[in-house]
C-alpha atoms as a PDB file:
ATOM      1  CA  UNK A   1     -16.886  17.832  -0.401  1.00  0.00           C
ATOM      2  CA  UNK A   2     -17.474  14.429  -1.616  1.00  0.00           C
ATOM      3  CA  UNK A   3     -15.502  14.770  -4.585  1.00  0.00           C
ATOM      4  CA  UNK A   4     -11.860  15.513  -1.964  1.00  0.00           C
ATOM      5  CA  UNK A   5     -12.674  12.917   0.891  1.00  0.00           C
ATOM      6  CA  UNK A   6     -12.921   9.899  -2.246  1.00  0.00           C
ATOM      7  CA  UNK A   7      -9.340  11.328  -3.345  1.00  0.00           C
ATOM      8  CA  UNK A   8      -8.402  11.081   0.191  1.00  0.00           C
ATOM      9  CA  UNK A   9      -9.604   7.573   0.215  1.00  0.00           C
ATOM     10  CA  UNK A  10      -8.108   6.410  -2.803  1.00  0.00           C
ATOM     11  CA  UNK A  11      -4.386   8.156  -1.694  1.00  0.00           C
ATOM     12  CA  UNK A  12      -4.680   5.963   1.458  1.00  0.00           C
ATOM     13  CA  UNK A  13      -5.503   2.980  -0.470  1.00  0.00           C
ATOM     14  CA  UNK A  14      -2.599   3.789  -2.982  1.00  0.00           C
ATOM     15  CA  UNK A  15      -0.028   3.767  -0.121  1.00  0.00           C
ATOM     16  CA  UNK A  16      -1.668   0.465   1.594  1.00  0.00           C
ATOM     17  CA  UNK A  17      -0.757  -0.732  -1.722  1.00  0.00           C
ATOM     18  CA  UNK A  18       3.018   0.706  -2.153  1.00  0.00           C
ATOM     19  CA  UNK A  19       3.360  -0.578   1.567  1.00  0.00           C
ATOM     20  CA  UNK A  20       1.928  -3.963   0.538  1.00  0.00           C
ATOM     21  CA  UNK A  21       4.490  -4.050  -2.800  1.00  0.00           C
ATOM     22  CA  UNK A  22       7.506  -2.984  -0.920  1.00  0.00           C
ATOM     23  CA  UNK A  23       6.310  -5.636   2.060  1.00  0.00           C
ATOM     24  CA  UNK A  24       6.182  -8.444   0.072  1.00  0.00           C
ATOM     25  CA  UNK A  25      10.122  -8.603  -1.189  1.00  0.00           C
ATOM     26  CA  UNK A  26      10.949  -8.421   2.281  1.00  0.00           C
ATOM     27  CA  UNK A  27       8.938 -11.658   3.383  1.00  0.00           C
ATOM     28  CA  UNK A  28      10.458 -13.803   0.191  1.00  0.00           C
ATOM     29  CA  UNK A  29      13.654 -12.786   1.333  1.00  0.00           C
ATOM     30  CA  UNK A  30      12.706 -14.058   5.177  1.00  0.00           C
ATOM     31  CA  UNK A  31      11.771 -17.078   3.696  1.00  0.00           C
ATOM     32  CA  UNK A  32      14.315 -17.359   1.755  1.00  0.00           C
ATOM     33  CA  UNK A  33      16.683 -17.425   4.611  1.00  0.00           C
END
């Protein structure tokens, strides 16, 4: 099933990007401080 293991891929790359989203506001406010 080629067609399920690319929507697997692009879920897992959809929640390295929420990760890297919700990340990134916590570094500005470490430097911040």
């Amino acid at each position: 099933m080629p067609g399920g293991a690319s929507g697997e891929v692009m879920l897992l790359r959809r929640r390295e990007i929420n990760a890297s989203y919700l990340r990134w506001p916590v570094r500005l406010r470490l430097a911040s401080l």
